[in-house]
Protein backbone atom coordinates (compact mmCIF):
# COMPACT_ATOMS: atom_id res chain seq x y z
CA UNK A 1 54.60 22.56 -20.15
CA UNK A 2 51.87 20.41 -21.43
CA UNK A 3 53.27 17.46 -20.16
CA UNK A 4 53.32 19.10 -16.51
CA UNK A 5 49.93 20.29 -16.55
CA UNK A 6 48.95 16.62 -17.65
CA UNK A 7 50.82 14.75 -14.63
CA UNK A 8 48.84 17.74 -12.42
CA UNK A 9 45.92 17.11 -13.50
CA UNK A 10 45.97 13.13 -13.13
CA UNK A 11 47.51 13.66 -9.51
CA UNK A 12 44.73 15.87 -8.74
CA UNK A 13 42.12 12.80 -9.96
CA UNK A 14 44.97 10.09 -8.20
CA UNK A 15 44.87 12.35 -4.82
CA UNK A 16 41.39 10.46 -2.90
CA UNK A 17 42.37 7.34 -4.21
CA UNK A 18 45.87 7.58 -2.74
CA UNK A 19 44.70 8.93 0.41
CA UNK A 20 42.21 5.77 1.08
CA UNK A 21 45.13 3.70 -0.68
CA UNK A 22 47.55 5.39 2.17
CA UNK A 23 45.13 3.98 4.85
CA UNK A 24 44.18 0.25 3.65
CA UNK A 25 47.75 -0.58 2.12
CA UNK A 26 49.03 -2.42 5.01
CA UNK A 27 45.60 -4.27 5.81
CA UNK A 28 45.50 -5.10 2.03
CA UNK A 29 49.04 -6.55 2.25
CA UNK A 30 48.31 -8.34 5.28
CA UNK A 31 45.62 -10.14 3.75
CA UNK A 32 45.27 -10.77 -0.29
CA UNK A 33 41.65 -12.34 0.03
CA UNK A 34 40.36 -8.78 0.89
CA UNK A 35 38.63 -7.76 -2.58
CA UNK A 36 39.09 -3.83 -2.82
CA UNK A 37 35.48 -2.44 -4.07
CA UNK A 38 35.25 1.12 -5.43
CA UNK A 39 32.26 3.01 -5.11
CA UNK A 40 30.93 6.36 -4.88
CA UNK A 41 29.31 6.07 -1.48
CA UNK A 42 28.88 3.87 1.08
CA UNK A 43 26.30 3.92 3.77
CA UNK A 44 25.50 6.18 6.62
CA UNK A 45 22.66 4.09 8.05
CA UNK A 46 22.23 0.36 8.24
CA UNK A 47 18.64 -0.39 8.83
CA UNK A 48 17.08 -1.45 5.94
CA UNK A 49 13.94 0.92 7.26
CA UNK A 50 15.75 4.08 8.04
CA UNK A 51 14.59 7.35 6.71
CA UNK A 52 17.56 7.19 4.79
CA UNK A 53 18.60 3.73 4.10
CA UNK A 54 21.22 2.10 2.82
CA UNK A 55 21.50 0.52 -1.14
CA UNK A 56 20.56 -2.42 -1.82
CA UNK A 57 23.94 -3.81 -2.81
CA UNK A 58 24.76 -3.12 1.26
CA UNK A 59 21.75 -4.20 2.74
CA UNK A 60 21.92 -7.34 0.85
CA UNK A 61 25.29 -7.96 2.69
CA UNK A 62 24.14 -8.15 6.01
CA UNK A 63 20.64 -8.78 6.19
CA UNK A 64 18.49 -11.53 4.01
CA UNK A 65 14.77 -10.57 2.19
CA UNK A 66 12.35 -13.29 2.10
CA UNK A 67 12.68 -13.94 -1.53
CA UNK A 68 15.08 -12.17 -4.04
CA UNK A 69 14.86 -11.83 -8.17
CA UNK A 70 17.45 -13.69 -9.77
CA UNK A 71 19.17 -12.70 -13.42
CA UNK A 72 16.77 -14.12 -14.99
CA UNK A 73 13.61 -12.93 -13.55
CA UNK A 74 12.84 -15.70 -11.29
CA UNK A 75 12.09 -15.69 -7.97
CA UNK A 76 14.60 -17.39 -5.41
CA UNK A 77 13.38 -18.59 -2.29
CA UNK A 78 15.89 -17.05 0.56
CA UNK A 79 14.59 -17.24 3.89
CA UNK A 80 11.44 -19.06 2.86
CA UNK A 81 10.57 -23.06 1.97
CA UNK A 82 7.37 -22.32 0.25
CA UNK A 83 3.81 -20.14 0.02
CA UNK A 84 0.39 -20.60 -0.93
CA UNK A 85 -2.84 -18.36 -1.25
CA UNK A 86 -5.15 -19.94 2.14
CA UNK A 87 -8.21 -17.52 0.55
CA UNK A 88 -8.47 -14.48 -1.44
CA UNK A 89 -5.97 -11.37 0.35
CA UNK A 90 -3.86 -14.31 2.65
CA UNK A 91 -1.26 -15.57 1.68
CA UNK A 92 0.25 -18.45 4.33
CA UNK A 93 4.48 -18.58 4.50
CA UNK A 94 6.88 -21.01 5.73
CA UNK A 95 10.28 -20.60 7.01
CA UNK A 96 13.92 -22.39 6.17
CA UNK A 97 14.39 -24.13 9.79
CA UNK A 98 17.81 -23.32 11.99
CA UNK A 99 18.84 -20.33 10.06
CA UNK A 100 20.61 -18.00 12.86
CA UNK A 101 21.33 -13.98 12.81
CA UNK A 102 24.58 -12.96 13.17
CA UNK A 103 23.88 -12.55 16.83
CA UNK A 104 23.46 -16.77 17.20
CA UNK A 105 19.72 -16.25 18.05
CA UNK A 106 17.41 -18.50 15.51
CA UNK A 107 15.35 -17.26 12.84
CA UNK A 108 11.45 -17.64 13.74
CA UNK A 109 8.05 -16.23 12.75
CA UNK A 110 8.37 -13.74 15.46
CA UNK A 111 11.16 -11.71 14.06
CA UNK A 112 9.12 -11.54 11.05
CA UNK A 113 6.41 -9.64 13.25
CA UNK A 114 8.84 -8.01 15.08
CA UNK A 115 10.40 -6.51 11.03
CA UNK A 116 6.94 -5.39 10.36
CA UNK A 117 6.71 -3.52 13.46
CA UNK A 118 9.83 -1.81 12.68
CA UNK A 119 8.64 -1.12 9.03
CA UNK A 120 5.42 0.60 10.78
CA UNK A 121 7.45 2.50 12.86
CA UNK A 122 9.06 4.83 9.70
CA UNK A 123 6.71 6.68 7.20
CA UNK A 124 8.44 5.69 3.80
CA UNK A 125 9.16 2.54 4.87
CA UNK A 126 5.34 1.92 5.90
CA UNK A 127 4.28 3.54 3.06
CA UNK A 128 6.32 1.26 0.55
CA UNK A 129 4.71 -1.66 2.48
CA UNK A 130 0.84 0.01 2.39
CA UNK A 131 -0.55 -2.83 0.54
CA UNK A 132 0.29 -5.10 3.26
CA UNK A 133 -2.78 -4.77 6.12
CA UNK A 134 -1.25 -7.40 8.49
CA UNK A 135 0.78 -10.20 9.14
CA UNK A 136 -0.27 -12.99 11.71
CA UNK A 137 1.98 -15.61 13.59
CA UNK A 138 0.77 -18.92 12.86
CA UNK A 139 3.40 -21.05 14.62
CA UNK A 140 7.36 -20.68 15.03
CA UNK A 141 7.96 -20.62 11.44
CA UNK A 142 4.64 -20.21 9.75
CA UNK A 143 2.92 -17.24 9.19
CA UNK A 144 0.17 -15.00 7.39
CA UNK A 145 0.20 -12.15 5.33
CA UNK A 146 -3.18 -10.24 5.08
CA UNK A 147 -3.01 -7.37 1.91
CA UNK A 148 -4.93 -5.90 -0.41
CA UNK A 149 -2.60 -7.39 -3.46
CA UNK A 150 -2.34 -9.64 -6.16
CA UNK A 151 0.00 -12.64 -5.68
CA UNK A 152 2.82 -11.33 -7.88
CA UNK A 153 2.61 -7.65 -6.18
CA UNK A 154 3.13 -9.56 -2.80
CA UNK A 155 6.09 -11.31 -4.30
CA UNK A 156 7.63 -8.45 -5.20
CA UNK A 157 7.12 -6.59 -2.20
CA UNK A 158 8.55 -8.81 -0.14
CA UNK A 159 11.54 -9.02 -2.25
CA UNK A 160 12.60 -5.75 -0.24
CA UNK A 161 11.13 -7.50 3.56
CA UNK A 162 14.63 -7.65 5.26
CA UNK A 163 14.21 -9.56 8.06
CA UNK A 164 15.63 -8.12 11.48
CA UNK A 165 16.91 -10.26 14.46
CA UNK A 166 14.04 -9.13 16.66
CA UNK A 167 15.39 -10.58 20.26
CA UNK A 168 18.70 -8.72 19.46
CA UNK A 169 17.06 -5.23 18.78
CA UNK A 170 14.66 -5.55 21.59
CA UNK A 171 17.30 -6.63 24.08
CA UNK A 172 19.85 -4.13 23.21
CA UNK A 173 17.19 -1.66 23.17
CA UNK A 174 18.05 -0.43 19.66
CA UNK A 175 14.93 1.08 17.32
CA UNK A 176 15.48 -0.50 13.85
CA UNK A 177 14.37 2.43 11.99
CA UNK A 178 16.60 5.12 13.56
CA UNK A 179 20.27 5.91 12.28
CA UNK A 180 23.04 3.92 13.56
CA UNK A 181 25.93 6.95 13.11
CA UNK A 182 29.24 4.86 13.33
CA UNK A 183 30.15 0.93 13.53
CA UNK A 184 34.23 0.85 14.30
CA UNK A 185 34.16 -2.86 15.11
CA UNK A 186 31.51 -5.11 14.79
CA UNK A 187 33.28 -7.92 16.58
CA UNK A 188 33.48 -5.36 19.69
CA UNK A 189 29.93 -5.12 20.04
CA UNK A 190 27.40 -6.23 17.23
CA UNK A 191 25.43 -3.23 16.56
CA UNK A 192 23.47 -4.98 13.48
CA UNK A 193 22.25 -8.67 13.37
CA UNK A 194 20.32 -10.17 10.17
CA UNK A 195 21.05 -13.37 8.55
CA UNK A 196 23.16 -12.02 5.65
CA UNK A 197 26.56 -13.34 4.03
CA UNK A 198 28.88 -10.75 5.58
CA UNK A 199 29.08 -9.06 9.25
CA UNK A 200 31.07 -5.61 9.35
CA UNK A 201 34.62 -5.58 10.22
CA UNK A 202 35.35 -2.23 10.01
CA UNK A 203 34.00 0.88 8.79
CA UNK A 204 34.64 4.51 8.86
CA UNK A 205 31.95 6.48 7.04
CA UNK A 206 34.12 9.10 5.17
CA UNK A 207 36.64 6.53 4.28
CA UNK A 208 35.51 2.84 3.46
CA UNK A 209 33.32 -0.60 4.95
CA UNK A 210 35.01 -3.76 5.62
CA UNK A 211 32.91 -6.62 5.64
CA UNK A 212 33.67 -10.10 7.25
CA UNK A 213 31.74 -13.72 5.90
CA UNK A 214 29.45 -14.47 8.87
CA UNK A 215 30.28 -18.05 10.30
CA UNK A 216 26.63 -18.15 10.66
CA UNK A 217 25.82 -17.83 7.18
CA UNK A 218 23.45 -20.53 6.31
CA UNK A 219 24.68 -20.28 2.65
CA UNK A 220 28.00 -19.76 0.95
CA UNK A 221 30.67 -17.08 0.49
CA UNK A 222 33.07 -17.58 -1.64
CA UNK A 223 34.87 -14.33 -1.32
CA UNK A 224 35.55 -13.68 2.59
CA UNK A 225 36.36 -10.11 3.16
CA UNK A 226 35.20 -7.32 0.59
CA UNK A 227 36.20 -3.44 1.42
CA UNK A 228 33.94 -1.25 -0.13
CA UNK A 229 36.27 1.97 -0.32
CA UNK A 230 34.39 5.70 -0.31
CA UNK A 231 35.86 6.94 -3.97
CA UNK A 232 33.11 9.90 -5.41
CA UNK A 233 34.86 10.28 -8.51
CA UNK A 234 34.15 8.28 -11.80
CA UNK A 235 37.32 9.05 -12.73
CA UNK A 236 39.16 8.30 -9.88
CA UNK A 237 37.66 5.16 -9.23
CA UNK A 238 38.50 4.21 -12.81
CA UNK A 239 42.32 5.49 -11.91
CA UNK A 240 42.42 3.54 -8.74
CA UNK A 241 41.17 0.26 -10.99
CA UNK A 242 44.07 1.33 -13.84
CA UNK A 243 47.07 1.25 -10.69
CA UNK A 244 45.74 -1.90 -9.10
CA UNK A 245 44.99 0.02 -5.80
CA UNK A 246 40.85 -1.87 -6.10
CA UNK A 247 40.12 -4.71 -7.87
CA UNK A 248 36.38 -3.97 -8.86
CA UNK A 249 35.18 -0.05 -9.32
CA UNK A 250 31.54 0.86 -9.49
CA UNK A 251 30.17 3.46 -11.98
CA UNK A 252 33.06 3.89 -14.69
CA UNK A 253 32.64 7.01 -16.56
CA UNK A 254 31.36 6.61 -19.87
CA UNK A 255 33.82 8.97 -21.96
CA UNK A 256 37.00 6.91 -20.46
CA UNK A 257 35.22 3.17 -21.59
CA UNK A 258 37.79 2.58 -23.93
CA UNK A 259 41.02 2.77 -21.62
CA UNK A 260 39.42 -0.09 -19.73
CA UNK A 261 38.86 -2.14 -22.89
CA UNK A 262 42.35 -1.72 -23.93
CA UNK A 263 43.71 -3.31 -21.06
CA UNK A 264 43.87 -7.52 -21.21
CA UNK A 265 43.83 -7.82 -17.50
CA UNK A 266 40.28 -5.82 -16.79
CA UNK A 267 36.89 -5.90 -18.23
CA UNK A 268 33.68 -3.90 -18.68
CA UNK A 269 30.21 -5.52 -17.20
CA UNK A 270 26.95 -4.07 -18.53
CA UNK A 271 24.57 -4.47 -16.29
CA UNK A 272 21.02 -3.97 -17.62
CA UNK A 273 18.36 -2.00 -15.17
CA UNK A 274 15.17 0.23 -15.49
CA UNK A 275 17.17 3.51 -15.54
CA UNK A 276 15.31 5.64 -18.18
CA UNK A 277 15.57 9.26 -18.93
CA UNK A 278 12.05 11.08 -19.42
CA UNK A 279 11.28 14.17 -21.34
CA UNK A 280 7.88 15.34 -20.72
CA UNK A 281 5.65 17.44 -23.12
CA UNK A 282 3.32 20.41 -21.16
CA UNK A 283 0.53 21.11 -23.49
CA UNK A 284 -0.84 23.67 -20.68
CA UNK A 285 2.33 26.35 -21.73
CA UNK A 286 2.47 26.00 -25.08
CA UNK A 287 -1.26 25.22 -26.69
CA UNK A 288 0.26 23.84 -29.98
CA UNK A 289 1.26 20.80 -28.09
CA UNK A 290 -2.21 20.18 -27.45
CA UNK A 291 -1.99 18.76 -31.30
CA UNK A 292 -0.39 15.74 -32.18
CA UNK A 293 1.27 17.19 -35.13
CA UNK A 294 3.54 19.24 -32.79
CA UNK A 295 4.50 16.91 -30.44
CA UNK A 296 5.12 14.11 -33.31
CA UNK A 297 7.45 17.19 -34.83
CA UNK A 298 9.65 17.05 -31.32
CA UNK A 299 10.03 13.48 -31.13
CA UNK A 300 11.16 13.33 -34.92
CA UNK A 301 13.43 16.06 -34.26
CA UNK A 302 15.33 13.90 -31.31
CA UNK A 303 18.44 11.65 -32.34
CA UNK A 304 18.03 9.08 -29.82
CA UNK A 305 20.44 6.53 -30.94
CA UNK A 306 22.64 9.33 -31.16
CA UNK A 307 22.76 10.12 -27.57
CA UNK A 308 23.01 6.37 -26.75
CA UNK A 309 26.11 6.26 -28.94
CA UNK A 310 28.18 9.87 -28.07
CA UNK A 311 26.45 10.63 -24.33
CA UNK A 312 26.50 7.18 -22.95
CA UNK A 313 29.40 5.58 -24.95
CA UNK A 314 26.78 2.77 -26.62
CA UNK A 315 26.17 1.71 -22.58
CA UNK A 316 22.52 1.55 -22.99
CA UNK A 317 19.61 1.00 -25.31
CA UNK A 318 16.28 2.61 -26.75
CA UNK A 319 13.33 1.13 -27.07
CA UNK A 320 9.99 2.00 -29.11
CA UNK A 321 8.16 2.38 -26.11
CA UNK A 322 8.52 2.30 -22.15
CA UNK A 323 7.45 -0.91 -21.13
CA UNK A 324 8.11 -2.20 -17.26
CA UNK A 325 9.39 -6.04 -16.69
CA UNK A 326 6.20 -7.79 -16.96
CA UNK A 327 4.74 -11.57 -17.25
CA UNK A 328 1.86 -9.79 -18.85
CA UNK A 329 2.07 -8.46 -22.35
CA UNK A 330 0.16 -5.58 -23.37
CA UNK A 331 -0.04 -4.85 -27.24
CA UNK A 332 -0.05 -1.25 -27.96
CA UNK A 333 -1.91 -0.05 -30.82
CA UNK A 334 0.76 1.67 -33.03
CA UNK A 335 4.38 -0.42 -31.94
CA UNK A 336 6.10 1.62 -34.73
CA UNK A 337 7.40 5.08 -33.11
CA UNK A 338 8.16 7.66 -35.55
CA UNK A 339 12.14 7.06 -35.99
CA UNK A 340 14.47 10.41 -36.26
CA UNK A 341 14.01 12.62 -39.54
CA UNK A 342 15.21 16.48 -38.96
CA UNK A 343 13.42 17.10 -42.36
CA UNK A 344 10.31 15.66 -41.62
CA UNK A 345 10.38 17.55 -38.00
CA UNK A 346 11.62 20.58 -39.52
CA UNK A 347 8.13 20.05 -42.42
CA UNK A 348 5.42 19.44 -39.76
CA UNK A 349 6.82 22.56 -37.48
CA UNK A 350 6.38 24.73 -40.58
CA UNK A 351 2.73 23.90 -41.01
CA UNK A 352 1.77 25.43 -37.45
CA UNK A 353 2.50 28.66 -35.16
CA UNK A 354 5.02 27.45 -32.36
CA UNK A 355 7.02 29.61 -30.26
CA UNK A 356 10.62 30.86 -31.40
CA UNK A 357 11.51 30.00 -27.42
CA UNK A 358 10.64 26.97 -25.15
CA UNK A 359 11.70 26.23 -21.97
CA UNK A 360 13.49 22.56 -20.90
CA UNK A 361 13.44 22.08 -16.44
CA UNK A 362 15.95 19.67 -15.52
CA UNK A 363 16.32 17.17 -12.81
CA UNK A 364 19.81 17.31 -12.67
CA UNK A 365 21.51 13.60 -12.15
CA UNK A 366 24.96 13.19 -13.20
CA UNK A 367 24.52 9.43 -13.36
CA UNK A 368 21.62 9.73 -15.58
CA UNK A 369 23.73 12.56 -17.50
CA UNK A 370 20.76 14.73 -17.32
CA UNK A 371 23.03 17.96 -18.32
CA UNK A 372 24.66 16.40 -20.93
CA UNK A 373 20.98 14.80 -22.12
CA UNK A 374 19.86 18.92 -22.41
CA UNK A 375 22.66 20.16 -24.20
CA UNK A 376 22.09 17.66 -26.95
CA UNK A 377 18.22 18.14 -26.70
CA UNK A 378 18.91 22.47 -27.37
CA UNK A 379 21.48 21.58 -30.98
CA UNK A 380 18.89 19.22 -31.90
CA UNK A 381 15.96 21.90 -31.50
CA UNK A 382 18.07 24.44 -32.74
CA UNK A 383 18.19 22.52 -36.45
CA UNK A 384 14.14 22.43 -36.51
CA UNK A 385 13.92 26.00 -35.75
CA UNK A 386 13.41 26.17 -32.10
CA UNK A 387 15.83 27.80 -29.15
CA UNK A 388 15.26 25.68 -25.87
CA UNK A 389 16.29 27.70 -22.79
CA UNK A 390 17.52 25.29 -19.96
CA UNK A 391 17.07 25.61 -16.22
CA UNK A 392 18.58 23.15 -14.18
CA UNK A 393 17.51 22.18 -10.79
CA UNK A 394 19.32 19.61 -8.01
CA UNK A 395 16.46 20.08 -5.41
CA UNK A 396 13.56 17.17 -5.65
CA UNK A 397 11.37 19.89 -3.72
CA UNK A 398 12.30 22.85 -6.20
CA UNK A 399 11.60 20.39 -9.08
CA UNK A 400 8.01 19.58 -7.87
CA UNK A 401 6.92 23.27 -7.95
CA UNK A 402 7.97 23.88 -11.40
CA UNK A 403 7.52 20.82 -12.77
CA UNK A 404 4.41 22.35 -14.82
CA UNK A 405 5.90 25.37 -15.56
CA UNK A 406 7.67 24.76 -18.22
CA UNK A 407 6.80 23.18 -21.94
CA UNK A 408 9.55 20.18 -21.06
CA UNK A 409 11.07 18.60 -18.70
CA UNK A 410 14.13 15.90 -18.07
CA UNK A 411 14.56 13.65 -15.55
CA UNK A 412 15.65 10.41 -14.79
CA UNK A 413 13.83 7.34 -13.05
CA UNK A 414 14.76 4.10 -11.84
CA UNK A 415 12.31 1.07 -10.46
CA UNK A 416 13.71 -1.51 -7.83
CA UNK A 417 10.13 -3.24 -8.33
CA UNK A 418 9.81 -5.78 -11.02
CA UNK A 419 5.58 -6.27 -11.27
CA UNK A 420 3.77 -4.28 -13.90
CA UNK A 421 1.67 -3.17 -11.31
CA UNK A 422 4.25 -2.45 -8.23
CA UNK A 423 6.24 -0.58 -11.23
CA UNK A 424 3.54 1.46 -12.37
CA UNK A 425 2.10 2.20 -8.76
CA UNK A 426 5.94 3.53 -7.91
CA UNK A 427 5.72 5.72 -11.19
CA UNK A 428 2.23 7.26 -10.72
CA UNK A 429 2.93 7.96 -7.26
CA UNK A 430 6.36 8.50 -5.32
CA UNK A 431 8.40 9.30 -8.50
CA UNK A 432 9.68 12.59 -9.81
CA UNK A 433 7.27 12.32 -12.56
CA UNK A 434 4.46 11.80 -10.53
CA UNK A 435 2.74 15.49 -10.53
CA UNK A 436 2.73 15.63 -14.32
CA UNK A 437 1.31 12.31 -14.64
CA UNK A 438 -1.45 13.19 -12.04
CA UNK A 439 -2.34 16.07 -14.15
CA UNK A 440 -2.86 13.78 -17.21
CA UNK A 441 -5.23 11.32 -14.87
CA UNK A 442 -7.10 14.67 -14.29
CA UNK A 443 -7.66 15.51 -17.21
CA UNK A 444 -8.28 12.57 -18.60
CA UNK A 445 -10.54 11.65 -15.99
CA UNK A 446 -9.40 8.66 -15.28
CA UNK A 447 -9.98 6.60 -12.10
CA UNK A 448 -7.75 4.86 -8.99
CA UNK A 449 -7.18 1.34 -10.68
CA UNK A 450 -4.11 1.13 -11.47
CA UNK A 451 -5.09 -0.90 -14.81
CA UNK A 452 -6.87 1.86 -16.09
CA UNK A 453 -3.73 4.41 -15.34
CA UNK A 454 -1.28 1.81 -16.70
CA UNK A 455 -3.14 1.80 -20.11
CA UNK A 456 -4.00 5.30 -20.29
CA UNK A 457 -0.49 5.95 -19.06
CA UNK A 458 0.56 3.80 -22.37
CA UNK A 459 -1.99 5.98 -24.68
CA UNK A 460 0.32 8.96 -23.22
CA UNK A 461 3.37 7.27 -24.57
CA UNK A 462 2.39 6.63 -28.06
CA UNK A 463 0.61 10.13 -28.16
CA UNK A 464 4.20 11.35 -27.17
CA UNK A 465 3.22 13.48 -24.11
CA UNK A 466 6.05 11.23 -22.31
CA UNK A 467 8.90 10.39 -24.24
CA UNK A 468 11.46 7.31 -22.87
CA UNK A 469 14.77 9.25 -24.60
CA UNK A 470 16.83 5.91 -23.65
CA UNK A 471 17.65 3.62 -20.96
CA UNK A 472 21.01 3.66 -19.99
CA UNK A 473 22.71 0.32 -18.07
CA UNK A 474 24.98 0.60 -15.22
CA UNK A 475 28.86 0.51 -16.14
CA UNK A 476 31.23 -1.91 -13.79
CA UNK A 477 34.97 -2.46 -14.32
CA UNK A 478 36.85 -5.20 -12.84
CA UNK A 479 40.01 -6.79 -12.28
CA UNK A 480 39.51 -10.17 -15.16
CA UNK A 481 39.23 -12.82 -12.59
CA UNK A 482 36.30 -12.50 -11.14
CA UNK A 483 32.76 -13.46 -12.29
CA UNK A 484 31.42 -10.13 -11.62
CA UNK A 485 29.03 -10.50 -14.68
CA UNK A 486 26.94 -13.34 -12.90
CA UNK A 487 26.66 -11.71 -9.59
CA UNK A 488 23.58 -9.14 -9.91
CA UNK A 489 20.19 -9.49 -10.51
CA UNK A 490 17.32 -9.27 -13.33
CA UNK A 491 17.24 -5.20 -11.72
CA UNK A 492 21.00 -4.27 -11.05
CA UNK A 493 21.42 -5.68 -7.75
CA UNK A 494 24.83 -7.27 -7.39
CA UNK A 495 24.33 -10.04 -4.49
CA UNK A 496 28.48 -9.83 -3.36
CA UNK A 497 28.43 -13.41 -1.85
CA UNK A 498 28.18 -14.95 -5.35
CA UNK A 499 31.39 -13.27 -6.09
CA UNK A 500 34.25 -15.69 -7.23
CA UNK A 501 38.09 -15.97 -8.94
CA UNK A 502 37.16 -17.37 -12.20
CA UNK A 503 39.04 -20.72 -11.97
């Protein structure tokens, strides 16, 4: 009986895969360069300034930024030959020559106007871009960039500037920030056109997106056709891996690690980003928190190591402090963090009046593991003393009017940006995070420069009013012969036309 219920429940995981499996089999057979890609979703839009758009993984495949971060925190030129500061906020840019879109039409300083029009065009794209006033043609493949940042913020930035195919969009009438529902065939009629590695074959938004190399390219492919199949369970995708129906599957489920490792034809890639889980201390509930005593008490009380090791399968780290990527290093005044000591938590709490309840709001995110995060947080409070009622939350708007009603709260966030600054500036402002940290500028009355929030946001750490549980890396699985290990970059972005059977 045991044995039946065991088959029903793997069928039940098996049943998407074999469905999408059912589809591509006889493409798949028909052509073994195709590399099968599982991943949890795949996109619905395909301009890189949408209101929704797509990953970065996808819009990497079809469209080229100006510059790109490498793996080791460099920057690599892609559709420029060099820069130079002309005079304090311009910054002068020059174009590769004869790159072409996938449309044939040549790359130029216009379609970089043209991009920033679009970018304009679309609210949170034009506010990601705000520190950029203007950008001015200088000649067919020169041109200025007028903003209100530092060199490295500018770098950064534009690290995200896709460039569109401006005579393509304008002639075919087709707004660059509005969704684009369905692409059957992109050979049929071209309904994107950057100068990215791969051009879309096929694509059917429930199911998967077939990508072509673009015999435009002006760099290499190694890998010619990838099919990024729609799979939204871990589990399944890690199943689909196991019985050879993908090659490469995205996201592998941290409690089923070790059924990948045992196998001699896959492996596990560990892919290092800024993914860090929060828990926040309100010290406008709960008055005790007001004193450091009490909040030192909590963060003793917290087994973070543990929950790196049992929630996330040893897939991640901790670190003293939350620190972004950074040329610039800041030195804190107390490095050492108290380190986790239930006695010691369970001493300080007896020395002043807390509450027999507190409350814990939480963002939930599955990939973060935000539930499982909360029900480790309420044993560990429950050895000091203290009963921590959960409510959980899935709505970003429901979050932000609670967020300071409660004495903690858990969430995950994640950075794309790699300047202390630009990192910071995302934090303070468009995060999930950001109304609690406002309150603390408030209060603390401190001012708009974004130095002065970045340190006093730091004072906040080591006072443990924020508290960076862990960071947790993303999990990839793969068939053994390809490089996927040297493929993404210094923030989690795999760049799928470095891709490659290991020789």
């Amino acid at each position: 009986m045991l044995r039946c219920l065991s088959y029903v429940f793997i069928f039940s995981l098996l049943l998407p895969v074999l469905f999408v499996n059912a589809i591509e089999k006889n493409q798949a057979n028909q052509d073994v360069k195709t590399v099968q890609i599982a991943v949890d979703d795949i996109p619905v839009f395909f301009s890189p300034y949408a209101s929704n758009p797509p990953e970065l993984q996808y819009l990497h495949l079809f469209f080229d930024p100006l510059l790109r971060w490498t793996d080791k925190q460099e920057l690599e030129s892609r559709l420029l030959r060099k820069w130079e500061t002309i005079k304090p906020g311009v910054s002068r840019f020059y174009l590769k020559k004869k790159i072409k879109f996938h449309s044939g039409n040549y790359l130029s300083s216009k379609d970089i106007i043209w991009t920033f029009s679009a970018i304009l065009k679309e609210p949170k794209s034009r506010r990601f871009f705000e520190g950029i006033k203007s950008i001015v043609r200088v000649d067919q493949y020169t041109f200025d960039v007028h903003s209100n940042l530092s060199q490295g913020q500018l770098l950064d930035y534009l690290t995200h500037f896709f460039v569109l195919d401006g005579e393509f969009y304008r002639g075919h009438k087709i707004e660059a920030n509005k969704a684009q529902p369905r692409v059957m065939t992109q050979y049929d009629k071209l309904s994107i056109s950057g100068t990215g590695p791969y051009q879309i074959k096929q694509y059917e938004p429930a199911l998967h997106l077939h990508v072509i190399s673009n015999k435009n390219y002006w760099g290499k492919t190694a890998i010619k056709e990838l099919n990024f199949i729609k799979i939204k369970s871990a589990n399944s995708r890690q199943f689909a891996l196991l019985a050879n129906d993908v090659d490469i599957s995205a996201s592998v489920s941290n409690k089923t690690l070790d059924t990948v490792r045992f196998l001699a034809t896959k492996s596990l890639v560990e892919v290092n980003v800024s993914n860090v889980v929060f828990l926040t201390i309100n010290d406008k509930r709960t008055l005790a928190f007001k004193r450091s005593v009490a909040r030192n008490a909590v963060h003793l009380a917290i087994n973070q190591e543990g929950m790196v090791k049992h929630i996330l399968n040893g897939m991640g780290r901790v670190n003293s402090t939350f620190l972004p990527f950074s040329q610039v290093k800041i030195e804190l005044p107390n490095p050492q963090l108290p380190v986790y000591d239930v006695p010691r938590a369970k001493y300080l709490f007896s020395k002043i009046t807390m509450p027999a309840n507190l409350t814990l709001l939480v963002l939930v995110d599955e990939i973060g593991n935000t539930p499982q995060v909360a029900k480790a947080l309420v044993y560990m409070m429950k050895r000091v003393g203290i009963k921590l009622i959960i409510t959980e939350v899935t709505d970003i708007q429901d979050w932000k009017k609670q967020l300071l009603d409660y004495d903690f709260t858990l969430s995950v966030w994640q950075s794309s940006l790699l300047d202390r600054d630009n990192i910071y500036q995302d934090l303070f402002v468009d995060s999930v995070l950001s109304g609690y940290i406002s309150e603390l500028f408030n209060e603390g009355k401190i001012t708009e420069s974004i130095n002065a929030q970045a340190l006093f946001f730091e004072k906040m750490l080591q006072e443990h009013r924020l508290i960076p549980l862990f960071f947790q890396n993303q999990i990839w699985a793969t068939e053994s012969k390809y490089n996927l290990a040297t493929i993404f970059s210094v923030n989690g972005i795999p760049y799928w036309h470095l891709l490659a059977v290991i020789d």
